[in-house]
C-alpha atoms as a PDB file:
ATOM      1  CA  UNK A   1      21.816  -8.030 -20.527  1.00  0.00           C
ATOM      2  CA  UNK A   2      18.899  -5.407 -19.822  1.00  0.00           C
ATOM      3  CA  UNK A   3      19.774  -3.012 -17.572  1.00  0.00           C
ATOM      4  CA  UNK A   4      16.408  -3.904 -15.466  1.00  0.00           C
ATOM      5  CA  UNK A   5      17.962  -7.592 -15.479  1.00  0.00           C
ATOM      6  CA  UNK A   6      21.302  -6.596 -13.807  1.00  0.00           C
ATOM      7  CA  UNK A   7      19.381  -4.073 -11.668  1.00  0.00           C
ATOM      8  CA  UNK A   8      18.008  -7.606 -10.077  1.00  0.00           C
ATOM      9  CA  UNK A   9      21.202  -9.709 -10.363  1.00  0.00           C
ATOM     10  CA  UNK A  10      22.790  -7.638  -8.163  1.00  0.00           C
ATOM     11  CA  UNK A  11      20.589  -7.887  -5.430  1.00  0.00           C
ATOM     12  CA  UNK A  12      21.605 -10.860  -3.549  1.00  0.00           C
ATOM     13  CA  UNK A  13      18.470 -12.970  -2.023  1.00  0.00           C
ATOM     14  CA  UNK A  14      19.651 -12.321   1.890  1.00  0.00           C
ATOM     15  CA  UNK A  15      20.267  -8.925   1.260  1.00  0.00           C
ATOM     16  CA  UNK A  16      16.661  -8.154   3.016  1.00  0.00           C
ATOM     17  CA  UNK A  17      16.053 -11.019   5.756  1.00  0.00           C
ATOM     18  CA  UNK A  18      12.798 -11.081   7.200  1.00  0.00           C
ATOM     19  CA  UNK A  19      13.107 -11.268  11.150  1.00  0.00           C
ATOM     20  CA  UNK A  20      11.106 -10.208  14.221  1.00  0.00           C
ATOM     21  CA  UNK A  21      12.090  -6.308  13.554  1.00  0.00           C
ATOM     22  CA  UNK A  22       9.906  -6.918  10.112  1.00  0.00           C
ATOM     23  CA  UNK A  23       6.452  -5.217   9.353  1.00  0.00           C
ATOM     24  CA  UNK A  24       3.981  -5.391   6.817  1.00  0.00           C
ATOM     25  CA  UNK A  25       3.164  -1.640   5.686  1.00  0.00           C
ATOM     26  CA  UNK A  26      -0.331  -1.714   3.359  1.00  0.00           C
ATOM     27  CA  UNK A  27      -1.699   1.415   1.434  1.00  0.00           C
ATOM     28  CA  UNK A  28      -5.096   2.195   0.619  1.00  0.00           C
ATOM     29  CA  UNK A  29      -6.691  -1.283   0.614  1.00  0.00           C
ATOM     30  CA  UNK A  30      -9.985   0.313   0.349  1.00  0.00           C
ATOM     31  CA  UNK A  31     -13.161   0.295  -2.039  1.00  0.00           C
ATOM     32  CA  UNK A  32     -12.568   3.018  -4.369  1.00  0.00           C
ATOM     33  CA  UNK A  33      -9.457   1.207  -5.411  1.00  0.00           C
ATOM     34  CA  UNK A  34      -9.795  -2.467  -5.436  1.00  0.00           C
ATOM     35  CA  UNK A  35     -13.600  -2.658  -5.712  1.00  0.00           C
ATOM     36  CA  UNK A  36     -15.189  -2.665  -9.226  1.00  0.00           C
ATOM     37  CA  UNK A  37     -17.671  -0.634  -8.293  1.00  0.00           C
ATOM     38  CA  UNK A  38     -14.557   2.175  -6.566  1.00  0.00           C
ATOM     39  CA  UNK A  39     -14.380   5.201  -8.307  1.00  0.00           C
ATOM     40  CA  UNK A  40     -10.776   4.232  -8.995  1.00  0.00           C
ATOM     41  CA  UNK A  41     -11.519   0.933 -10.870  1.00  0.00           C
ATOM     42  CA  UNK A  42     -11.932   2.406 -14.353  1.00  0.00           C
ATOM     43  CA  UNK A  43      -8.230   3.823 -13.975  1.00  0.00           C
ATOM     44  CA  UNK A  44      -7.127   1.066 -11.591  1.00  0.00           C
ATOM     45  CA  UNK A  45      -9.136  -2.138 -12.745  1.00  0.00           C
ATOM     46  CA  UNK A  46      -6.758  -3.168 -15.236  1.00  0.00           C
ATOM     47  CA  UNK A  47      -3.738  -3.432 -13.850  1.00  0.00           C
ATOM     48  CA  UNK A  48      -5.342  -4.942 -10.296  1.00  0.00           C
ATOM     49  CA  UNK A  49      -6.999  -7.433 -12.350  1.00  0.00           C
ATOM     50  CA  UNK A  50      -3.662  -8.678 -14.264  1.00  0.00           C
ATOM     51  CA  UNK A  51      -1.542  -8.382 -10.764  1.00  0.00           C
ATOM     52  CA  UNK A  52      -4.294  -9.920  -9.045  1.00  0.00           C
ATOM     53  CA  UNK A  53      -3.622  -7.660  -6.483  1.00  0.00           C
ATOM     54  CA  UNK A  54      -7.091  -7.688  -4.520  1.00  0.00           C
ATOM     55  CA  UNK A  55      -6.286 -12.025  -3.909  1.00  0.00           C
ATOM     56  CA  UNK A  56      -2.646 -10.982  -3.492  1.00  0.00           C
ATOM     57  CA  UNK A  57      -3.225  -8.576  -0.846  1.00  0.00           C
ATOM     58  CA  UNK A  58      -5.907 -11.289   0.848  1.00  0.00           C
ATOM     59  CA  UNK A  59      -3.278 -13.570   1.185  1.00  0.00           C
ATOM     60  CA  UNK A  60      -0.352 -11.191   3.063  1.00  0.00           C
ATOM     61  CA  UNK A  61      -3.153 -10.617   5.191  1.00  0.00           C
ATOM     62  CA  UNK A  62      -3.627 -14.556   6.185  1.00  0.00           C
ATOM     63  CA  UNK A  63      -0.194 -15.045   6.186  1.00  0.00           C
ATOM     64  CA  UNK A  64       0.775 -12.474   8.624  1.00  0.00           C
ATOM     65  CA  UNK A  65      -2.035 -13.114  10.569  1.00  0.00           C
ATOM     66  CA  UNK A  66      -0.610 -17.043  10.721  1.00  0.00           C
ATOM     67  CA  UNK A  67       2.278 -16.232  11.895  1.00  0.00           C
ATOM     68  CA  UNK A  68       1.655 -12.956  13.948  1.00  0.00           C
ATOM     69  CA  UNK A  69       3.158 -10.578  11.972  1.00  0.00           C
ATOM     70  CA  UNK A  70       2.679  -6.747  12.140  1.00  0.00           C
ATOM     71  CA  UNK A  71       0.622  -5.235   9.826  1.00  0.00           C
ATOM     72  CA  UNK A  72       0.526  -1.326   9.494  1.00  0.00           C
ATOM     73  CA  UNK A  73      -2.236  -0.184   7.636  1.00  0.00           C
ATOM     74  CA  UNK A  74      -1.997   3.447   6.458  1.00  0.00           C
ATOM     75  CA  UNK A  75      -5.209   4.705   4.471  1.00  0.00           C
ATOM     76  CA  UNK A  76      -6.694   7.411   2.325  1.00  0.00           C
ATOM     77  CA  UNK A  77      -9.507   9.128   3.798  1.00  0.00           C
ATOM     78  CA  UNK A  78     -10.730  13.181   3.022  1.00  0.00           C
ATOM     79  CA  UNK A  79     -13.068  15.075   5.389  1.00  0.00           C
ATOM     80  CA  UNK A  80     -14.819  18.153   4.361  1.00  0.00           C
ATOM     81  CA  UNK A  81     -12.235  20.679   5.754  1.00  0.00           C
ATOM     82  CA  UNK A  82      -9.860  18.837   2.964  1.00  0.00           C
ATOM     83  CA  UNK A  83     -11.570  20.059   0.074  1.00  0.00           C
ATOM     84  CA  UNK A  84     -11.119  23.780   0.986  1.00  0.00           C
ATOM     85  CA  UNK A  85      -7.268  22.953  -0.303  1.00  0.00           C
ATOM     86  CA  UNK A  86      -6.317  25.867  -2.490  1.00  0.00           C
ATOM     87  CA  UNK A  87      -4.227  24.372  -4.532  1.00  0.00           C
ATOM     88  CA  UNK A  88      -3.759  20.748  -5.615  1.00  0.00           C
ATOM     89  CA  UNK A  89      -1.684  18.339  -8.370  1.00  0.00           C
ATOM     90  CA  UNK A  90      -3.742  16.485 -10.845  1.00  0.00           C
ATOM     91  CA  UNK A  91      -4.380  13.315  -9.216  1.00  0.00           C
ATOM     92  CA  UNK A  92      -5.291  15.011  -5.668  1.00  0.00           C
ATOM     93  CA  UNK A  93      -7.577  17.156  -7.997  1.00  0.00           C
ATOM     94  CA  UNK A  94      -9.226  14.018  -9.392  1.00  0.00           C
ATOM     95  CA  UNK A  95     -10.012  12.220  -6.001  1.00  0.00           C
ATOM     96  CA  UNK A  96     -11.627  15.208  -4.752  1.00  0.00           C
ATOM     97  CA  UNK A  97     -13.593  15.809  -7.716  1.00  0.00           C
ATOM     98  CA  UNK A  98     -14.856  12.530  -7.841  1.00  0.00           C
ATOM     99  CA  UNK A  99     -15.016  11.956  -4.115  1.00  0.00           C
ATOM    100  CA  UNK A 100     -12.738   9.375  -3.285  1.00  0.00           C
ATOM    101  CA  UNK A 101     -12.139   7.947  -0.082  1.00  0.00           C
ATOM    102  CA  UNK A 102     -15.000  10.193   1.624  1.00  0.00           C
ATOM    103  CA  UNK A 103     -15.660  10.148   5.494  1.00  0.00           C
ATOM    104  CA  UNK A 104     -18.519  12.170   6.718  1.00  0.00           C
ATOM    105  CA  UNK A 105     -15.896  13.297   9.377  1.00  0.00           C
ATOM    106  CA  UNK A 106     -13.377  12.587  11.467  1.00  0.00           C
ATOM    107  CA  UNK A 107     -15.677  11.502  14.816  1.00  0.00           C
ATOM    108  CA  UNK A 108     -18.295   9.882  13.053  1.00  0.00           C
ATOM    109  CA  UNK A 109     -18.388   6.416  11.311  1.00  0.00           C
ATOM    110  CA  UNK A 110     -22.041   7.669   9.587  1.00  0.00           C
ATOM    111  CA  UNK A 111     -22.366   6.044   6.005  1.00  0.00           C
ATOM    112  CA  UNK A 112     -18.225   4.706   6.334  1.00  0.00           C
ATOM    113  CA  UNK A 113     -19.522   0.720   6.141  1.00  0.00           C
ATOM    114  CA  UNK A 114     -19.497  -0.151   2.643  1.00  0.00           C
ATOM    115  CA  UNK A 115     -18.663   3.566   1.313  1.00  0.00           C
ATOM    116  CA  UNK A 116     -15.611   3.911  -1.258  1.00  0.00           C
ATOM    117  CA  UNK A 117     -13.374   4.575   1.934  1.00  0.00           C
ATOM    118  CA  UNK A 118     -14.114   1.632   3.863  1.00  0.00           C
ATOM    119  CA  UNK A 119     -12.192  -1.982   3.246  1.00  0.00           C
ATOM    120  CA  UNK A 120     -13.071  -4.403   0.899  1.00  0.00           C
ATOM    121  CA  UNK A 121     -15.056  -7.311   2.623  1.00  0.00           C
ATOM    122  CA  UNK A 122     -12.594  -9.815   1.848  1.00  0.00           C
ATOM    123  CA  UNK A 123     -10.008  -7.884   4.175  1.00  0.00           C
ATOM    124  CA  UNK A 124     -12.538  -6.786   7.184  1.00  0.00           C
ATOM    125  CA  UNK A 125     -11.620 -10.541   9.408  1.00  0.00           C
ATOM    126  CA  UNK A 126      -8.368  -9.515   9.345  1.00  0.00           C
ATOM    127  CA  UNK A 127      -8.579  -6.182   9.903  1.00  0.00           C
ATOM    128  CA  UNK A 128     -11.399  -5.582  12.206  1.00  0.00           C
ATOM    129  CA  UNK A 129     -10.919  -9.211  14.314  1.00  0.00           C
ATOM    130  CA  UNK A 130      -7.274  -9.856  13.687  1.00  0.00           C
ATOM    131  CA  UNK A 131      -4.850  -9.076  16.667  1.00  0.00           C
ATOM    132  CA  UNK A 132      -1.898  -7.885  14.406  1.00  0.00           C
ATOM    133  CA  UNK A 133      -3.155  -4.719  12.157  1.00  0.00           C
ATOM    134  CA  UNK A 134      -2.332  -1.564  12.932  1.00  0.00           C
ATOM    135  CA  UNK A 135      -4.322   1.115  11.269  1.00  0.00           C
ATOM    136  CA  UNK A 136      -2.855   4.447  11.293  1.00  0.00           C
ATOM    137  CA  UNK A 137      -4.157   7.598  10.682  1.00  0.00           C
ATOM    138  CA  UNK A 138      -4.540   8.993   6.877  1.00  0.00           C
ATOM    139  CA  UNK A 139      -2.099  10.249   4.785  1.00  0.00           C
ATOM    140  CA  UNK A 140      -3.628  13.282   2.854  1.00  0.00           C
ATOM    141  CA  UNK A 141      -1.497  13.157  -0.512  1.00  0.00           C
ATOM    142  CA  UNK A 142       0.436  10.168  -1.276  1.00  0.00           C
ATOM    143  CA  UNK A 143       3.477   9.390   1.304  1.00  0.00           C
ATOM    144  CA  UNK A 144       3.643   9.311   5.439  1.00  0.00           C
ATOM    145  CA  UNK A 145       5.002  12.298   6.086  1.00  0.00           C
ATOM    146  CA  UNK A 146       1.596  13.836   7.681  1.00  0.00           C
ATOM    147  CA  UNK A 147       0.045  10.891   9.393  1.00  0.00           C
ATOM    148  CA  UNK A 148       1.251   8.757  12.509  1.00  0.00           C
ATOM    149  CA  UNK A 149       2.612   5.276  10.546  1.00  0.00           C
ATOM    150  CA  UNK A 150       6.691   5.874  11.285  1.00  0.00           C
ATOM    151  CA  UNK A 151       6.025   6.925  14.961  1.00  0.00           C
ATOM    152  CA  UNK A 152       3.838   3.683  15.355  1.00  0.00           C
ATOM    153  CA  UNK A 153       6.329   1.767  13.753  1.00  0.00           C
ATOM    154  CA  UNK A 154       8.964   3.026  16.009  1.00  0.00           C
ATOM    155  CA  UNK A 155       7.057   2.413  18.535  1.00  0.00           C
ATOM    156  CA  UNK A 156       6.779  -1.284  18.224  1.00  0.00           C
ATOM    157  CA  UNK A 157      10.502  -1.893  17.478  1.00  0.00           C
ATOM    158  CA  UNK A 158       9.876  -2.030  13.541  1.00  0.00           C
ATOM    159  CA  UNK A 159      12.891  -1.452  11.191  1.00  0.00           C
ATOM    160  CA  UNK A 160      12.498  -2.975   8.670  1.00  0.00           C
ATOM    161  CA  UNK A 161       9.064  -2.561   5.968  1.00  0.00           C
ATOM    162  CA  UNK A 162       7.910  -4.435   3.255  1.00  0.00           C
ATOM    163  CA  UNK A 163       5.467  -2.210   1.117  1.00  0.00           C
ATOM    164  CA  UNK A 164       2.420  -3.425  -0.879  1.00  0.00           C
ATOM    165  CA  UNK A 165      -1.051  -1.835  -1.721  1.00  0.00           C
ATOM    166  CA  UNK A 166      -2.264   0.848  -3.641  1.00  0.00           C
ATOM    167  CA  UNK A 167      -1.679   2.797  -6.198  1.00  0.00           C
ATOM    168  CA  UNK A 168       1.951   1.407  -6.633  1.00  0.00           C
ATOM    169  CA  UNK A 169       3.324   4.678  -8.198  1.00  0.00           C
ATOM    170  CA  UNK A 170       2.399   6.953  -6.301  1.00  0.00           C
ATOM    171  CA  UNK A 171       1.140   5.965  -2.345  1.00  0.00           C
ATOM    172  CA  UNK A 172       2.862   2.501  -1.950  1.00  0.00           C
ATOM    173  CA  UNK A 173       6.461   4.277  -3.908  1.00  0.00           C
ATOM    174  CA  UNK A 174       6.094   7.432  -1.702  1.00  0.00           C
ATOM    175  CA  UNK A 175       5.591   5.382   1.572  1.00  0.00           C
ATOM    176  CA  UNK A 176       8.800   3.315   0.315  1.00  0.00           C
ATOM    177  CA  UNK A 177      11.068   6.338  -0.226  1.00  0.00           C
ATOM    178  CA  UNK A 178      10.134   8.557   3.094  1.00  0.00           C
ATOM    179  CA  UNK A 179      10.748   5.200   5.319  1.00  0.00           C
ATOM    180  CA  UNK A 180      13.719   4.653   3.395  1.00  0.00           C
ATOM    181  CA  UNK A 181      14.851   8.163   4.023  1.00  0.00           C
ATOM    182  CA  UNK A 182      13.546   7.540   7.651  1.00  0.00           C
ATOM    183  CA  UNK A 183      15.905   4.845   7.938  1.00  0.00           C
ATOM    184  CA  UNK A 184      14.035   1.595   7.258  1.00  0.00           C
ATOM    185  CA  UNK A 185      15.244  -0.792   5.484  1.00  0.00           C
ATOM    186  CA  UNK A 186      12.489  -1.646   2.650  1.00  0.00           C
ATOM    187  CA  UNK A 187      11.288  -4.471   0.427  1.00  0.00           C
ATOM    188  CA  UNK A 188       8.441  -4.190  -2.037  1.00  0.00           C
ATOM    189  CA  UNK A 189       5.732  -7.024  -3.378  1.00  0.00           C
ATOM    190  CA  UNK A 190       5.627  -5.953  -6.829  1.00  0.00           C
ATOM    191  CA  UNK A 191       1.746  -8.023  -7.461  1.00  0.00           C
ATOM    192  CA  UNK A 192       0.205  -7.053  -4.487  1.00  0.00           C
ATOM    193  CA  UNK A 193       0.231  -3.275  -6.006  1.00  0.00           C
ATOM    194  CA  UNK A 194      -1.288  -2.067  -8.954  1.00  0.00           C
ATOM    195  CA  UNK A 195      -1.045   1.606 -10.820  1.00  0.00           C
ATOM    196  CA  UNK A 196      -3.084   3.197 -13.165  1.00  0.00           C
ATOM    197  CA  UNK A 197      -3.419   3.225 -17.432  1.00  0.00           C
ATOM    198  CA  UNK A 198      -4.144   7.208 -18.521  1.00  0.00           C
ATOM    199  CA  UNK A 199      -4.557   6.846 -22.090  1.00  0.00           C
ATOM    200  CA  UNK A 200      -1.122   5.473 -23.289  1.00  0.00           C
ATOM    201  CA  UNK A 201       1.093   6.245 -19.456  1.00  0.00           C
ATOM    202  CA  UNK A 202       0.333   2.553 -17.913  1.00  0.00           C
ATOM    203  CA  UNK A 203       2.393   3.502 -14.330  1.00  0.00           C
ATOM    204  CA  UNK A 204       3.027   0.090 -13.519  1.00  0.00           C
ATOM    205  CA  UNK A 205       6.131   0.600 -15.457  1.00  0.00           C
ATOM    206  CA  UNK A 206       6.993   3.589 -14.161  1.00  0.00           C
ATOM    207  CA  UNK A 207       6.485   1.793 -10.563  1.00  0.00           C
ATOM    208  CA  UNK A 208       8.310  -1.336 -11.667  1.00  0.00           C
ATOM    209  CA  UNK A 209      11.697   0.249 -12.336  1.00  0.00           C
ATOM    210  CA  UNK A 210      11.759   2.363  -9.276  1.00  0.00           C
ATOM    211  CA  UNK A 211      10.801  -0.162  -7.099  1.00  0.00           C
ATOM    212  CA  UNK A 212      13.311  -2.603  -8.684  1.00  0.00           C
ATOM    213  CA  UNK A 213      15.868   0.777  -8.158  1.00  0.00           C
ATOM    214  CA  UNK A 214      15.042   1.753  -4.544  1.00  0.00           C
ATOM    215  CA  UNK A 215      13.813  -1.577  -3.259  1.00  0.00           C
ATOM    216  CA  UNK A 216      16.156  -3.367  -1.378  1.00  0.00           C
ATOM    217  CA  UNK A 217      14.106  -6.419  -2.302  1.00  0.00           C
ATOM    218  CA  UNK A 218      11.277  -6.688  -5.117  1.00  0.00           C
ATOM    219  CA  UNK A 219       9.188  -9.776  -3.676  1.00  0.00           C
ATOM    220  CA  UNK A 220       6.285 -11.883  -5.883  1.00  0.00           C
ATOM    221  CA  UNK A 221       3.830 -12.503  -3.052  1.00  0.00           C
ATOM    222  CA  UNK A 222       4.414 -16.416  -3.351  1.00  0.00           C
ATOM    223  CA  UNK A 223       7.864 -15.448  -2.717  1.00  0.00           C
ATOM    224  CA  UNK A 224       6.931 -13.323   0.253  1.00  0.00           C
ATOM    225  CA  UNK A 225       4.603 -16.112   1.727  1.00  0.00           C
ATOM    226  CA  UNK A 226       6.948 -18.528   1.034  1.00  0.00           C
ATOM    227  CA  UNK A 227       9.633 -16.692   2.823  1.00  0.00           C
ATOM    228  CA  UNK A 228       7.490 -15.540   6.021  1.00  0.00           C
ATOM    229  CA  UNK A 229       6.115 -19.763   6.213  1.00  0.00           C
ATOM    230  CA  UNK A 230       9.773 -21.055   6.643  1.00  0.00           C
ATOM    231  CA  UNK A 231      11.785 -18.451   8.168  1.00  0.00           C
END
């Protein structure tokens, strides 16, 4: 049996039960990774296109929305004072180079509607008119550690997560292991993520073990919207 295989087996199906303590968390549901015309999508586009992770996503959204279920939204976004970083890993070098996720500044929304930072259209009813999103405010590299989304989630009772967005490798995966190590108990849905293909490194691998090793559930979304519409 492959290792991956038992990795699975041994996770019984109640291990994570969904209940009133339960939160969606969502990275970077934004333009410049889910929109073909993002500066992420020639990195990004292949692997959101076979997860279909853009309709994926669309759907957690209606379903939490149905049935009034948190969702903590915790987004990319650089200013101007974040490019004077001295130093910076190869992917933080690449989204400031080719201006990812840019705001014009923190107290302005100038130019954010439609920009590579804002939210794909499909999402904005839920987001901007639904009742039960939470946006937080940005993470700068890839995890939670420097924004407000584990006080917020504290804050509303929240202890246990399930993770999806993007990329899965590096933002949804970092969220999942500092609220683990916060003391959540977290679930992932593998097909609403998606990671990148750099030359022959496709990281949806790379994000499919872990999750399958630190998850303490690895959800389809039919399996998550399944679960949330009869619980």
């Amino acid at each position: 049996m492959a290792p991956n295989k038992q990795v699975r087996e041994k996770k019984a199906k109640d291990d994570f039960i969904i209940d009133e303590h339960t939160a969606i968390v969502m990275t970077d549901p934004q333009n410049d990774f889910l929109s073909e015309a993002g500066k992420g999508w020639g990195l990004f586009g292949e692997n959101i296109t076979k997860n279909g992770t853009v309709e994926h996503l669309r759907q957690i959204f209606e379903v939490a929305a149905k049935s009034n279920m948190l969702v903590f939204i915790s987004p990319h976004y650089y200013y101007k004072h974040d490019h004077q970083w001295v130093f910076e890993g190869p992917v933080e070098k690449m989204m400031h180079e080719n201006g990812m996720f840019e705001r014009k500044g923190q107290l302005t929304g100038e130019e954010f509607e439609g920009s590579g930072a804002d939210w794909l259209d499909i999402y904005k009813p839920y987001i901007n008119d639904g009742e039960n999103v939470i946006v937080t405010a940005p993470h700068k590299l890839f995890g939670p550690e420097n924004n407000d989304l584990i006080l917020q989630l504290r804050k509303r009772g929240i202890n246990k997560v399930i993770i999806c967005g993007m990329s899965g490798n590096l933002c949804a995966e970092s969220h999942l292991r500092e609220l683990q190590e916060r003391g959540f108990e977290a679930a992932v849905v593998f097909d609403a993520t998606a990671s990148a293909i750099i030359g022959d490194m496709n990281a949806d691998d790379a994000s499919w073990i872990n999750f399958n090793l630190l998850g303490e559930r690895v959800y389809t979304t039919a399996e998550l919207v399944n679960e949330i519409e009869t619980r």
